[in-house]
Protein backbone atom coordinates (compact mmCIF):
# COMPACT_ATOMS: atom_id res chain seq x y z
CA UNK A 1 0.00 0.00 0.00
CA UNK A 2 1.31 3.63 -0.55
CA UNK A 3 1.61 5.94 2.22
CA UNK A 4 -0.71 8.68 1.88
CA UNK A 5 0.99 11.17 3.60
CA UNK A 6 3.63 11.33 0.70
CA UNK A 7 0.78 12.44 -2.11
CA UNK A 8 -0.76 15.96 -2.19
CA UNK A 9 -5.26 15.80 -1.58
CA UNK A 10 -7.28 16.83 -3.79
CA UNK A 11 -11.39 16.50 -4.16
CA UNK A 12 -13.53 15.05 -6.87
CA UNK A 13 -17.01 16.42 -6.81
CA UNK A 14 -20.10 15.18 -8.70
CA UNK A 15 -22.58 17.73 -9.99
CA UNK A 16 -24.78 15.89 -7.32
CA UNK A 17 -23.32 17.10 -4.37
CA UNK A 18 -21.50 14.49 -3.73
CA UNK A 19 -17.59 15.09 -2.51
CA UNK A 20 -14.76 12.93 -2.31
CA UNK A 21 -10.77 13.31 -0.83
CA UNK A 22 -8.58 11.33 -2.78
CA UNK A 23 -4.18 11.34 -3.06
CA UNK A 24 -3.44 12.58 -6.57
CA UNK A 25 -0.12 10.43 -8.37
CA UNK A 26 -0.94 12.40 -11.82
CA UNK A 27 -0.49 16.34 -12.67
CA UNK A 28 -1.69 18.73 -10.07
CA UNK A 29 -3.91 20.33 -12.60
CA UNK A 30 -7.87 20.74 -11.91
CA UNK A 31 -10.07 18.82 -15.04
CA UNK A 32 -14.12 18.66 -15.51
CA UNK A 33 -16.00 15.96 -17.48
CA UNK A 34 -18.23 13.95 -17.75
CA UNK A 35 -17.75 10.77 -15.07
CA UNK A 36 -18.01 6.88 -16.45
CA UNK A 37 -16.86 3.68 -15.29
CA UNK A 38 -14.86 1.00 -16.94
CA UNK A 39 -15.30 -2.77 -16.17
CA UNK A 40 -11.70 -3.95 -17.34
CA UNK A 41 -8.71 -5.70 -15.52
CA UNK A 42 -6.20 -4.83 -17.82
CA UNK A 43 -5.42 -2.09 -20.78
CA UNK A 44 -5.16 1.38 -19.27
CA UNK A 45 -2.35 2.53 -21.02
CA UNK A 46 -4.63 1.88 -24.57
CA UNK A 47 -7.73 3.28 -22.67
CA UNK A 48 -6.46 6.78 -21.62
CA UNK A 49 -5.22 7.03 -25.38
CA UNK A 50 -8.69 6.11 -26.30
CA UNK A 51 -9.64 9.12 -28.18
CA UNK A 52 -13.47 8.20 -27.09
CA UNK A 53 -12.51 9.06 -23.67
CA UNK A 54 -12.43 12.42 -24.93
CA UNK A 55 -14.17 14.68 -22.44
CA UNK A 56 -14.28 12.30 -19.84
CA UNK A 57 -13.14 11.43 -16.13
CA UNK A 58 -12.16 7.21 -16.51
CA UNK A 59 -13.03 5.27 -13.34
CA UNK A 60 -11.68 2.17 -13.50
CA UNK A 61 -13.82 -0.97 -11.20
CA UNK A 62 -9.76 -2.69 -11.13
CA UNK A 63 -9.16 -2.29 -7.56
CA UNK A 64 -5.10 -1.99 -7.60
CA UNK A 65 -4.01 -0.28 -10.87
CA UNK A 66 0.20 0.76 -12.35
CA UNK A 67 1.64 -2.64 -11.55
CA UNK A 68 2.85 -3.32 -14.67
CA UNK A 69 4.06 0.63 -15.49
CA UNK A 70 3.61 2.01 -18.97
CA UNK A 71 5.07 1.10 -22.47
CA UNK A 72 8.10 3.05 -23.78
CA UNK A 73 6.85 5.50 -26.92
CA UNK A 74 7.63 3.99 -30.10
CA UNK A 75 6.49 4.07 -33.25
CA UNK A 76 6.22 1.85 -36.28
CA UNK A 77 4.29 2.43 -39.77
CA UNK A 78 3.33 5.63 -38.27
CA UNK A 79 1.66 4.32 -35.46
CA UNK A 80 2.19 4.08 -32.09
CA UNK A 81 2.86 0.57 -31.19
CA UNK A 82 1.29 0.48 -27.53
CA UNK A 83 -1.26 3.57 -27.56
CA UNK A 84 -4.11 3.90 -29.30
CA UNK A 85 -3.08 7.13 -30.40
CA UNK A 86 -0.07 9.49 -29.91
CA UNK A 87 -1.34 11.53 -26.68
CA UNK A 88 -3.87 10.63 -23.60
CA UNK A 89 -7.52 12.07 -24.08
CA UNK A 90 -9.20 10.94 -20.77
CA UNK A 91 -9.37 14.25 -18.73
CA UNK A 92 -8.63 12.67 -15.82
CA UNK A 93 -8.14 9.12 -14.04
CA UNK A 94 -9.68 7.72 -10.53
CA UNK A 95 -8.95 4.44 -8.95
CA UNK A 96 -9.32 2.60 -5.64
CA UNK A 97 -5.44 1.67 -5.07
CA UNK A 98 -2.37 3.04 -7.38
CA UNK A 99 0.82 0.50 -7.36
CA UNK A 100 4.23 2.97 -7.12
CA UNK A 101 6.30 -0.37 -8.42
CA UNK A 102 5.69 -1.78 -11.75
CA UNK A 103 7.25 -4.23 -13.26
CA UNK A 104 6.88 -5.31 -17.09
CA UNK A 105 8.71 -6.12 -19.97
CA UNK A 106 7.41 -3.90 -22.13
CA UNK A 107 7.72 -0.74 -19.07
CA UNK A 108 9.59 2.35 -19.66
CA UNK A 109 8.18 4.10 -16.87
CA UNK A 110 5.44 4.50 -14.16
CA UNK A 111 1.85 5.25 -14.93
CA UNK A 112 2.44 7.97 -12.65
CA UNK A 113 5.46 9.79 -14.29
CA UNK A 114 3.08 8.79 -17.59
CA UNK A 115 0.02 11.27 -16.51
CA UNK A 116 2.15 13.67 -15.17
CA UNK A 117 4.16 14.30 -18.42
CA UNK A 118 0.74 14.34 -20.42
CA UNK A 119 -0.45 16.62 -17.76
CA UNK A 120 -3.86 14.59 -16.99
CA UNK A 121 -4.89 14.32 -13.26
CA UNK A 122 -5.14 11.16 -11.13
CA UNK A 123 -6.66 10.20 -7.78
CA UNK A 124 -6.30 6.77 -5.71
CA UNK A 125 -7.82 6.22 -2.19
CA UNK A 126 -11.40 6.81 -3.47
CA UNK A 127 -14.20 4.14 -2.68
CA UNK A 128 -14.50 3.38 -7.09
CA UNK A 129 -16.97 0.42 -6.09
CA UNK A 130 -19.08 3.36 -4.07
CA UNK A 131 -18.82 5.35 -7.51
CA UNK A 132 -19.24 3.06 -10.14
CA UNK A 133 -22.26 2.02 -8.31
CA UNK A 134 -23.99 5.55 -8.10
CA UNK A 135 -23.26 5.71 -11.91
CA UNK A 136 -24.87 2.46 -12.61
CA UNK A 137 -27.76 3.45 -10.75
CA UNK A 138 -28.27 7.67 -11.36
CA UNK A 139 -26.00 7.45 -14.97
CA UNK A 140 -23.18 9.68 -15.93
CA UNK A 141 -22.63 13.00 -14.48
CA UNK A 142 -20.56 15.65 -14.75
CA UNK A 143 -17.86 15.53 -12.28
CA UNK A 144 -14.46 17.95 -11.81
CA UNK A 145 -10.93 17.10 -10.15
CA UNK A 146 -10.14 20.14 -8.07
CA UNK A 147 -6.79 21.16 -5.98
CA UNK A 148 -6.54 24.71 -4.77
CA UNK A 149 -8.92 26.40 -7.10
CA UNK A 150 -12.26 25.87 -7.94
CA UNK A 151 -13.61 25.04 -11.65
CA UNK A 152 -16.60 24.74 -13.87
CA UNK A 153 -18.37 21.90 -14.75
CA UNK A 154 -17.90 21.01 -17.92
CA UNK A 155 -20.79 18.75 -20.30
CA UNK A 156 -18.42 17.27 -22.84
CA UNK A 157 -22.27 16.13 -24.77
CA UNK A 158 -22.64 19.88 -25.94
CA UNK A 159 -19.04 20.33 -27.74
CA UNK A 160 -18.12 18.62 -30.96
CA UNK A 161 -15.89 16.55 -29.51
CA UNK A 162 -14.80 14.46 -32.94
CA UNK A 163 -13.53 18.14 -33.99
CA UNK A 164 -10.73 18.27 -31.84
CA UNK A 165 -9.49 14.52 -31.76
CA UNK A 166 -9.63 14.29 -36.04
CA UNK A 167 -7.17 14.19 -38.01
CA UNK A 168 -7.21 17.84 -39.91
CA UNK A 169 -5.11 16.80 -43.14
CA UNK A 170 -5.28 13.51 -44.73
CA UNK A 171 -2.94 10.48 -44.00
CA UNK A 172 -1.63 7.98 -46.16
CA UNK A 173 -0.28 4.54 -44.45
CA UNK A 174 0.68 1.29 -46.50
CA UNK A 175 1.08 0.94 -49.99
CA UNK A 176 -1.59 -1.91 -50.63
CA UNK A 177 -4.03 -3.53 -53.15
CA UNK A 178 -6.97 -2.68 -51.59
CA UNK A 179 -7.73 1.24 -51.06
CA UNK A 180 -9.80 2.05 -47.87
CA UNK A 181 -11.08 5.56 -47.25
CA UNK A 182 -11.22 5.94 -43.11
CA UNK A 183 -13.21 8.35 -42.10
CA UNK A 184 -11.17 9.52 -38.98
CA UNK A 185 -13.74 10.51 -36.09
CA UNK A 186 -10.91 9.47 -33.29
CA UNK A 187 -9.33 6.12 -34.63
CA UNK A 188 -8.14 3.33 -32.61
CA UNK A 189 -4.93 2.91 -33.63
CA UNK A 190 -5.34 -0.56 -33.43
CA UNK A 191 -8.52 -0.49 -36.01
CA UNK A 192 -5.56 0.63 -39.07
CA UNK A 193 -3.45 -1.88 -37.61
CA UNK A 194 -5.77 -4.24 -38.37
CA UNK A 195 -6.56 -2.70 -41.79
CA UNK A 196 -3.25 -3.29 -43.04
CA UNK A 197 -3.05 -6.62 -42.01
CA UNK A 198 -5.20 -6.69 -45.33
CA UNK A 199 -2.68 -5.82 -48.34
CA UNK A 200 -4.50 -2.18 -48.19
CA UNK A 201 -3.56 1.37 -48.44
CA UNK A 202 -5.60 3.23 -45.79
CA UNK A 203 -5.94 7.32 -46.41
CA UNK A 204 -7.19 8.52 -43.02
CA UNK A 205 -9.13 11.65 -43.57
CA UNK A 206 -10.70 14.09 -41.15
CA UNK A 207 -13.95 13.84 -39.87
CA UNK A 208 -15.77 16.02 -42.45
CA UNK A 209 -13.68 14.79 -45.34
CA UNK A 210 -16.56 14.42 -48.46
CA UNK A 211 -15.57 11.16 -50.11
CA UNK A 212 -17.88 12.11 -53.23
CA UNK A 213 -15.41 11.71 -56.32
CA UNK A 214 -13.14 9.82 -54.37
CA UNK A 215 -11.10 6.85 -55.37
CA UNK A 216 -11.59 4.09 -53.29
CA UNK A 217 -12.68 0.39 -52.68
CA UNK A 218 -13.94 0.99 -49.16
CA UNK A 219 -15.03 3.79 -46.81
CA UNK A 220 -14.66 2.92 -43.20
CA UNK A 221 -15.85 5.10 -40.28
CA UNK A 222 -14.19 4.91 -37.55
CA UNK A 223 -15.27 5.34 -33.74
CA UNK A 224 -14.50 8.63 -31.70
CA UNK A 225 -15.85 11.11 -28.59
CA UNK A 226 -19.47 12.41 -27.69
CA UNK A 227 -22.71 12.77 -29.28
CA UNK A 228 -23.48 11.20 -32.93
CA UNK A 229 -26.03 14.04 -33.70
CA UNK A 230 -23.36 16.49 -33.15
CA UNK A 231 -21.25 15.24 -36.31
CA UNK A 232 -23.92 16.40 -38.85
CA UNK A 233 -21.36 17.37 -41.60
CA UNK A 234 -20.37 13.43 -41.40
CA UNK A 235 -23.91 12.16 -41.17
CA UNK A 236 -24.80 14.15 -44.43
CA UNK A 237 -21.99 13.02 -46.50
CA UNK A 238 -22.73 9.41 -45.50
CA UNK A 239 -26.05 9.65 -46.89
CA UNK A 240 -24.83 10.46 -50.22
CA UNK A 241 -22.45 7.38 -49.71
CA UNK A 242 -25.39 5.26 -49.25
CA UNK A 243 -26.33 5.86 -53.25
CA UNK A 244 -23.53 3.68 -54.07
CA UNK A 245 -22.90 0.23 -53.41
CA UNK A 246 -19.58 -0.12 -52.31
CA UNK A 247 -18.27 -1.54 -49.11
CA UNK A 248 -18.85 0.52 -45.71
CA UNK A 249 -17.92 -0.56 -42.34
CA UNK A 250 -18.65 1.58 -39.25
CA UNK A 251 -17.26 0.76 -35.45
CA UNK A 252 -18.48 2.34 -32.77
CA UNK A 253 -19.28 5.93 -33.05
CA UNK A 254 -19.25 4.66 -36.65
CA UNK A 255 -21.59 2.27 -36.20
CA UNK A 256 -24.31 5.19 -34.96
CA UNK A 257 -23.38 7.68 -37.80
CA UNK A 258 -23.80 4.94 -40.52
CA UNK A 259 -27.25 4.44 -38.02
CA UNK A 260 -28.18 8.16 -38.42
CA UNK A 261 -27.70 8.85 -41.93
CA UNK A 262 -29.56 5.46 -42.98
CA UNK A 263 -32.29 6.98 -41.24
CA UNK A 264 -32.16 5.26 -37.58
CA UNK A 265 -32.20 7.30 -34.41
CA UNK A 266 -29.80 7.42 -31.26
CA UNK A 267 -30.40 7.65 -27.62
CA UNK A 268 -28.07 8.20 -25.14
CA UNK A 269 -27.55 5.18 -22.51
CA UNK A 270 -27.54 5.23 -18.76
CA UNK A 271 -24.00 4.43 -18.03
CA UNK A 272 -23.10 3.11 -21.24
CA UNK A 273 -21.03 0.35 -21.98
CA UNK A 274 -17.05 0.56 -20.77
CA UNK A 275 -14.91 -2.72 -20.68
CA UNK A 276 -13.84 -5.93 -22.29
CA UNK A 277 -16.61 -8.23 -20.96
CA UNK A 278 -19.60 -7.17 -22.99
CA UNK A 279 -21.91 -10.57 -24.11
CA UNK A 280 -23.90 -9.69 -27.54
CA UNK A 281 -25.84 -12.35 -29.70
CA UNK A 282 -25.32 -12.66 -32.95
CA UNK A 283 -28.56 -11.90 -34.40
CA UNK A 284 -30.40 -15.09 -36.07
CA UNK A 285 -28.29 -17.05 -34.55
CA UNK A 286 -27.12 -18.46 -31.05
CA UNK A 287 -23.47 -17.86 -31.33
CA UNK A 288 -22.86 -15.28 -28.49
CA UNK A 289 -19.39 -13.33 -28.23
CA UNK A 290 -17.32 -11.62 -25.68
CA UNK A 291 -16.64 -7.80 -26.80
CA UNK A 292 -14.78 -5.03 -25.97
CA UNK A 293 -16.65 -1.71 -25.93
CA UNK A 294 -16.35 2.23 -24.98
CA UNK A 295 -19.56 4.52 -25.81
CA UNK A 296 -22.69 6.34 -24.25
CA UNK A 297 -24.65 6.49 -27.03
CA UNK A 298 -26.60 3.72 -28.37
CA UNK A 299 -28.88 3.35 -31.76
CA UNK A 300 -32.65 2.57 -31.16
CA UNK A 301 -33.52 -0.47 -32.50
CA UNK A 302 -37.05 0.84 -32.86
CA UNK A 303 -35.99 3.13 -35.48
CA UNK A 304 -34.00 1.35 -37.44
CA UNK A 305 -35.22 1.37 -41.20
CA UNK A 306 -36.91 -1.08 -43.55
CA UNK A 307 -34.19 -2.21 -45.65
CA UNK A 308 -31.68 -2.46 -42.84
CA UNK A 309 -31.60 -5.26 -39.61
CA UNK A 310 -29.87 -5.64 -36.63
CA UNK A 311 -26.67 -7.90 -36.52
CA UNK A 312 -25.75 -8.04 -33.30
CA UNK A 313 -27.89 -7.33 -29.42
CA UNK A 314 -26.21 -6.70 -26.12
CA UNK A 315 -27.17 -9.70 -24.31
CA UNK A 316 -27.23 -7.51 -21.00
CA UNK A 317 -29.74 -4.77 -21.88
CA UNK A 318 -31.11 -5.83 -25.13
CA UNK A 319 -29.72 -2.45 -27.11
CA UNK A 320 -28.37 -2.79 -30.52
CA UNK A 321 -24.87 -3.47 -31.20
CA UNK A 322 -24.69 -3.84 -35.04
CA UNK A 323 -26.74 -2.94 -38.11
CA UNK A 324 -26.87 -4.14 -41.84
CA UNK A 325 -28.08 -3.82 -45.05
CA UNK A 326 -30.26 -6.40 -46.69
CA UNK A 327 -29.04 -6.27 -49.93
CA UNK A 328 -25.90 -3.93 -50.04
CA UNK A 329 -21.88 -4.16 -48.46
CA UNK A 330 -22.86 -1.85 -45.96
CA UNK A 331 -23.34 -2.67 -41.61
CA UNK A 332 -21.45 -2.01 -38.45
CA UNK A 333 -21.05 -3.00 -34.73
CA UNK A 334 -20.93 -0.94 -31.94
CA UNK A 335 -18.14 -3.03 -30.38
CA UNK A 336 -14.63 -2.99 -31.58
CA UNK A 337 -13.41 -6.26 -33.25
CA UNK A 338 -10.07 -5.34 -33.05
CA UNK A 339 -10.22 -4.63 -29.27
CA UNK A 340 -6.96 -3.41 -27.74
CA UNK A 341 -7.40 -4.58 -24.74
CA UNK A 342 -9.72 -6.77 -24.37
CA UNK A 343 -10.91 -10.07 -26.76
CA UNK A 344 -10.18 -9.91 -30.19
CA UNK A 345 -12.99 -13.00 -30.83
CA UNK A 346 -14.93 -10.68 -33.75
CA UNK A 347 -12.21 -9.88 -35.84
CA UNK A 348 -14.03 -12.01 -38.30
CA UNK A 349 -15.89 -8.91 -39.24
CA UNK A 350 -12.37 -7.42 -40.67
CA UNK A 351 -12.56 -10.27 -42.67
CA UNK A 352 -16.23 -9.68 -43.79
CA UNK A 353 -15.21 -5.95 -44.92
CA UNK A 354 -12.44 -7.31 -47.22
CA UNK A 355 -14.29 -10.06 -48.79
CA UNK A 356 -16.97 -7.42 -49.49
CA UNK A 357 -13.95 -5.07 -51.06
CA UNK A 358 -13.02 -7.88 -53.44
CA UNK A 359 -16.57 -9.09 -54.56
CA UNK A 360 -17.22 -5.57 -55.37
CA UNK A 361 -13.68 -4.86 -57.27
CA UNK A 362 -15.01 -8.14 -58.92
CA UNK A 363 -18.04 -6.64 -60.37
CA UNK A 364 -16.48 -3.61 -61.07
């Protein structure tokens, strides 16, 4: 155990009233957001780089967290090997118990030295099980990490969140056969990884990037921050996507733009889903899987339009997790196949998305 008397106090207050002491081991720097919980053992070092954490203060349900330190930076193919992109976006981190020794491998340094460089805020010695708890049961509220100074609230739902964790110029990486346009609304780093697994050449473009007159073989949208209804310059240019026939894949935030401009609705969820342990169904079927997942938002399966079906159902609450066309290339899951962390058991659905891009170069 660490001795508190060697860490400076600071408070985390909920917009409900509620008020917590904690020992901070990140930056002394004061951050607002909104509050969420995540369910998994492992993988903090790829969830702070999460760009869908955007806006957000991470409470992780792990009860002794930094034990195996954090991954040295380097990069290969343009990417970050370890991260999930080149920067933390969480706004801040809380967790029952922080570990001062680590010891890994793949560790160049302590998750400590790690937010304190990036300059994001940490707490230990809270009661996370009290926390995740009143989330689960009131949802996600705004929340702020304070020190000397007190702060605004901030509501991370009414900013255009994909804005500021896009790319803002277009990216090239690979030098394959198959061309895929990403639509870049915070990438995974893991999801091009995966991409190029694929003989492709991915061009990452920014969020509002209009792939009319565009060369490509397949548009892919990735997942990101916030809102879906905020990102209406994305939302438009998909619908004038959907004229055509070839290939789209959508992940995540993704998966409830491709919703939106098809003509489906979105609704945000309680608590949302945060963590590596989330059972869907695949629809039609009874083959369940084991996903990894990271979004608020959820598409309502009441709305979702006549020539489109659901492809995959969260087998906890019953809310979509994937849709489909009937009869073109074009669907979407609200998990992430290529999960870093967690199970990569759908990756199939890479797989799916290539097969689609060569059928269609086929006919073409």
């Amino acid at each position: 155990m660490n001795n508190p008397t060697t860490f400076r106090t600071a408070r985390l207050k909920l917009e409900d009233g509620t008020l917590l002491e904690g020992f901070s081991f990140g930056a002394e720097k004061a951050a607002a957001g909104e509050i969420v919980f995540s369910t998994a053992m492992t993988g903090y070092p790829e969830s702070l780089t999460d760009p869908s954490y955007a806006g957000q203060i991470l409470v992780l349900t792990y009860p002794s967290v930094g034990n195996y330190g954090v991954p040295d930076d380097r990069i290969e193919n343009g990417l970050h090997t370890s991260y999930e992109s080149d920067r933390i976006h969480a706004a801040g981190l809380l967790i029952a118990d922080y570990s001062e020794r680590f010891n890994h491998w793949n560790a160049g340094r302590s998750l400590s030295e790690w937010l304190v460089a990036q300059g994001v805020p940490g707490l230990f010695g809270l009661d996370t099980r009290m926390l995740t708890k009143k989330i689960r049961q009131y949802g996600t509220m705004l929340a702020k990490i304070e020190f000397d100074d007190e702060i605004d609230f901030f509501d991370p739902s009414k900013t255009n969140l994909v804005a500021s964790v896009s790319c803002r110029q277009p990216v090239v990486y690979g030098n394959g056969q198959h061309r895929i346009l990403l639509v870049d609304c915070g990438v995974k780093s893991n999801i091009i990884r995966y991409l190029l697994r694929y003989n492709t050449t991915v061009v990452r473009v920014p969020w509002d990037f209009d792939p009319a007159g565009e060369m490509y073989d397949g548009l892919f949208i990735s997942n990101g921050p916030g809102d879906p209804v905020m990102c209406d310059a994305t939302i438009s240019n998909l619908r004038n996507t959907l004229n055509d026939d070839r290939p789209i894949f959508g992940i995540c935030l993704g998966h409830q733009l491709l919703s939106l401009a098809a003509g489906a609705s979105t609704e945000k969820l309680l608590f949302g889903h945060r963590g590596h342990n989330q059972p869907v169904l695949e629809a039609g079927s009874n083959k369940a899987w084991l996903t990894s997942q990271n979004h608020g938002y959820a598409v309502v399966s009441d709305s979702i339009p006549e020539l489109w079906r659901p492809s995959f159902i969260n087998l906890n609450d019953n809310s979509n997790e994937g849709i489909k066309h009937i009869a073109r290339p074009f669907f979407s899951t609200q998990f992430h196949p290529e999960a870093a962390g967690g199970p990569t058991d759908t990756s199939f659905m890479f797989d799916r998305f290539i097969e689609a891009i060569k059928v269609w170069k086929q006919k073409n």
